[in-house]
N, C-alpha and C. Protein backbone atom coordinates (compact mmCIF):
# COMPACT_ATOMS: atom_id res chain seq x y z
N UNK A 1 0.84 -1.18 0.00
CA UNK A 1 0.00 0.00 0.00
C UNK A 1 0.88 1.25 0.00
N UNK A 2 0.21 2.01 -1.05
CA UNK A 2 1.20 3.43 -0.90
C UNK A 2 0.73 4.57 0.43
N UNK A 3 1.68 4.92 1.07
CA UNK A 3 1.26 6.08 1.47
C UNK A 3 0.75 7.14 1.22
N UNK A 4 1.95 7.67 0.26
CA UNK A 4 1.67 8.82 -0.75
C UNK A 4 1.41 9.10 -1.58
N UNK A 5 0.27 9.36 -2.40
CA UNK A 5 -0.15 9.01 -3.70
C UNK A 5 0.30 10.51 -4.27
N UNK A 6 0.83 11.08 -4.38
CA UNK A 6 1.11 12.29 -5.17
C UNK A 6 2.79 12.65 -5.62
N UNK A 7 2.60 12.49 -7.33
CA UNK A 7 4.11 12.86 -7.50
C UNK A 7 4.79 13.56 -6.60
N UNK A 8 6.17 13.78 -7.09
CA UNK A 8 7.13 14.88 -6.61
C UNK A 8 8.33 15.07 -7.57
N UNK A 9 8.67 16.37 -7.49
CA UNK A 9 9.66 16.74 -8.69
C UNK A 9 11.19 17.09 -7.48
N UNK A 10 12.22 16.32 -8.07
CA UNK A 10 13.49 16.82 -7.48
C UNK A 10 14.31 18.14 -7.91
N UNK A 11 14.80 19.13 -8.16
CA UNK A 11 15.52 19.71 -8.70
C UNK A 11 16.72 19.91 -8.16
N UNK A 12 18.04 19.50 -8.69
CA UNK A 12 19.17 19.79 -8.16
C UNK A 12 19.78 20.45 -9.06
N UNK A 13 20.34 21.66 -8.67
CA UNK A 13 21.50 22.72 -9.50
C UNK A 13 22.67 22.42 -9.70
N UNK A 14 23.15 22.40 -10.86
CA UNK A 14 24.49 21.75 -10.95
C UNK A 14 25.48 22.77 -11.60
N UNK A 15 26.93 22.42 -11.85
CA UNK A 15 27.66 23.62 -12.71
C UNK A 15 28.37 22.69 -13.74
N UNK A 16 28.51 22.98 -14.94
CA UNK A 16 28.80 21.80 -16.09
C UNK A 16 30.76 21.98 -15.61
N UNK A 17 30.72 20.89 -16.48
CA UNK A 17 32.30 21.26 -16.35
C UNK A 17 33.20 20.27 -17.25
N UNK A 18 34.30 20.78 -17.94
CA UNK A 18 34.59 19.19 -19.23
C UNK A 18 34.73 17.77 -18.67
N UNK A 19 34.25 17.38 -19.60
CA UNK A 19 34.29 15.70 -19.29
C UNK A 19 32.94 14.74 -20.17
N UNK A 20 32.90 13.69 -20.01
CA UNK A 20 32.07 13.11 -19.99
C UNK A 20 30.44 12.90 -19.70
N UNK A 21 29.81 13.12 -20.72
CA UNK A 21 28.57 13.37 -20.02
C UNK A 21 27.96 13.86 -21.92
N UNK A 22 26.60 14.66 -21.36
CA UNK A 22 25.18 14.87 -21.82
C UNK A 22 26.21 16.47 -23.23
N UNK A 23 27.01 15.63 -24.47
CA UNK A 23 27.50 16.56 -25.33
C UNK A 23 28.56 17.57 -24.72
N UNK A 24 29.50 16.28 -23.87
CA UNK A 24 31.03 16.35 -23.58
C UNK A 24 30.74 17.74 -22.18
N UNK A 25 29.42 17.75 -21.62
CA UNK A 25 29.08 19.13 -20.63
C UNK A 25 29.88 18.57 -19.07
N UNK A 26 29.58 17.54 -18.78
CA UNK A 26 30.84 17.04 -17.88
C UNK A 26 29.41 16.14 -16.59
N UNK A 27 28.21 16.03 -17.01
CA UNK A 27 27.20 15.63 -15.97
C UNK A 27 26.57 14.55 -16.54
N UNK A 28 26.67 13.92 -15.55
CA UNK A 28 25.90 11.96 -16.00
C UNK A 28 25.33 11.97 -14.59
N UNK A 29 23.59 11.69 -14.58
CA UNK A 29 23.03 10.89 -13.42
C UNK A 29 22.83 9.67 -13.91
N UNK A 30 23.36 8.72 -12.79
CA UNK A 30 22.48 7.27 -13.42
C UNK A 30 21.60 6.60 -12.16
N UNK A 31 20.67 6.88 -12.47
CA UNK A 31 19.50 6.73 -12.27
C UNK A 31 18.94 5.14 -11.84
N UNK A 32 19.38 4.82 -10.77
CA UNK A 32 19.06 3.02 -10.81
C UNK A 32 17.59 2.29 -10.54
N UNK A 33 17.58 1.44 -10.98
CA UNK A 33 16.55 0.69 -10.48
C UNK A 33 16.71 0.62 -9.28
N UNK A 34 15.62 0.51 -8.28
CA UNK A 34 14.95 0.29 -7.09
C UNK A 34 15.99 -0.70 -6.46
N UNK A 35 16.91 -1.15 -5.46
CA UNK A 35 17.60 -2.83 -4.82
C UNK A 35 16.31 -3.27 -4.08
N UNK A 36 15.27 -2.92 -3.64
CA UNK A 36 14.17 -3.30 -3.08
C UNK A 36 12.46 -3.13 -4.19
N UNK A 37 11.94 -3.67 -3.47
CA UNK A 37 10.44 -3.41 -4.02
C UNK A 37 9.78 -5.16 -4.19
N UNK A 38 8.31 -4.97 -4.35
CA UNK A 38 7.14 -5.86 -4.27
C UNK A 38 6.69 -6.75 -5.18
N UNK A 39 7.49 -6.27 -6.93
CA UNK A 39 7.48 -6.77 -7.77
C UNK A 39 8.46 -7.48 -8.64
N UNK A 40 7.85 -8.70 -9.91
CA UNK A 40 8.69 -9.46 -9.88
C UNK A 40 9.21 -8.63 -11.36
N UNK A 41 8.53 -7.85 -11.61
CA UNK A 41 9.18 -7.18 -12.80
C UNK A 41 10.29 -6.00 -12.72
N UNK A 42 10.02 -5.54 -10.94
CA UNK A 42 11.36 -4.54 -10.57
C UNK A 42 12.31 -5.13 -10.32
N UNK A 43 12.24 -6.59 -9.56
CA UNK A 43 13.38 -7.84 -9.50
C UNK A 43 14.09 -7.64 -10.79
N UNK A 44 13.33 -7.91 -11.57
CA UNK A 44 14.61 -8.39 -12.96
C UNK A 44 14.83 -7.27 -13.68
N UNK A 45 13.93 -6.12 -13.86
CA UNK A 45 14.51 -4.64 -13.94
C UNK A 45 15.94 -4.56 -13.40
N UNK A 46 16.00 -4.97 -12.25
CA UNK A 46 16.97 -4.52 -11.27
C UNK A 46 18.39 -5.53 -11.38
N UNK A 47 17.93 -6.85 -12.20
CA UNK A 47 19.03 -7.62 -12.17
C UNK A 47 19.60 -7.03 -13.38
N UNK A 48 18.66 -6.77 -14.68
CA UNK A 48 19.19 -6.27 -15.56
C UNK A 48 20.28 -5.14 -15.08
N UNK A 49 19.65 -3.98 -15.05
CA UNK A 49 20.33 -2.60 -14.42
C UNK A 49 21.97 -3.28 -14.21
N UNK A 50 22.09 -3.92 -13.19
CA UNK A 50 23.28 -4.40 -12.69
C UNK A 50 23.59 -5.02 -13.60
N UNK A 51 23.30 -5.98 -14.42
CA UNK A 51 24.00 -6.81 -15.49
C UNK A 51 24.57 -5.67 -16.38
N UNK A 52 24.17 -4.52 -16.70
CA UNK A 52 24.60 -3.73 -17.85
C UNK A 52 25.64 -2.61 -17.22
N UNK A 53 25.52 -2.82 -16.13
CA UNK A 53 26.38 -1.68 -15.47
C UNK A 53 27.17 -2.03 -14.96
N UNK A 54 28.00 -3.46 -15.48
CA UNK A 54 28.85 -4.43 -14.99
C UNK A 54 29.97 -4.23 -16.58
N UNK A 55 29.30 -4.16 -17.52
CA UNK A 55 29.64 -3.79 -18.52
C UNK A 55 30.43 -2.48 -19.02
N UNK A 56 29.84 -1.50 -18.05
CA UNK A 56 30.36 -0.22 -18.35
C UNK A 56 31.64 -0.21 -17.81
N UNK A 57 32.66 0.68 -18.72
CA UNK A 57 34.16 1.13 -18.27
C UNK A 57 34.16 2.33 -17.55
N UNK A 58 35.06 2.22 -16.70
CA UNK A 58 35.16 3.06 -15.81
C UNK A 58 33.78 3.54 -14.87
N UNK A 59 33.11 2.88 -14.38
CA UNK A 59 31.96 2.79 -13.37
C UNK A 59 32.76 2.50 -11.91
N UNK A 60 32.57 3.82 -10.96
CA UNK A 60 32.59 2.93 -9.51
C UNK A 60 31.63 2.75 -8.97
């Protein structure tokens, strides 16, 4: 059961800077699947997620 039934918007301010990222601007969020939850489709969402991000170079 949800508690809260009403979206919410995050906004965080950032300052670009060179590197890697969104047209060499220097900012990457990655955004993960859930490690918890009720379903069996966020389960394997979530195994995926990790299977592909096992893949990536230079990830800590």
């Amino acid at each position: 059961m949800r508690l809260i039934t009403k979206a919410f918007l995050i906004v965080i301010g950032t300052h670009s800077s060179p590197g890697p990222g969104e047209a060499g601007g220097g900012i990457w969020w990655d955004v993960a699947v859930p490690e918890v939850g009720n379903s069996e489709l966020m389960e394997v969402a979530r195994s995926e997620y990790v299977r592909k991000r096992s893949l990536q170079h230079g990830v800590v």
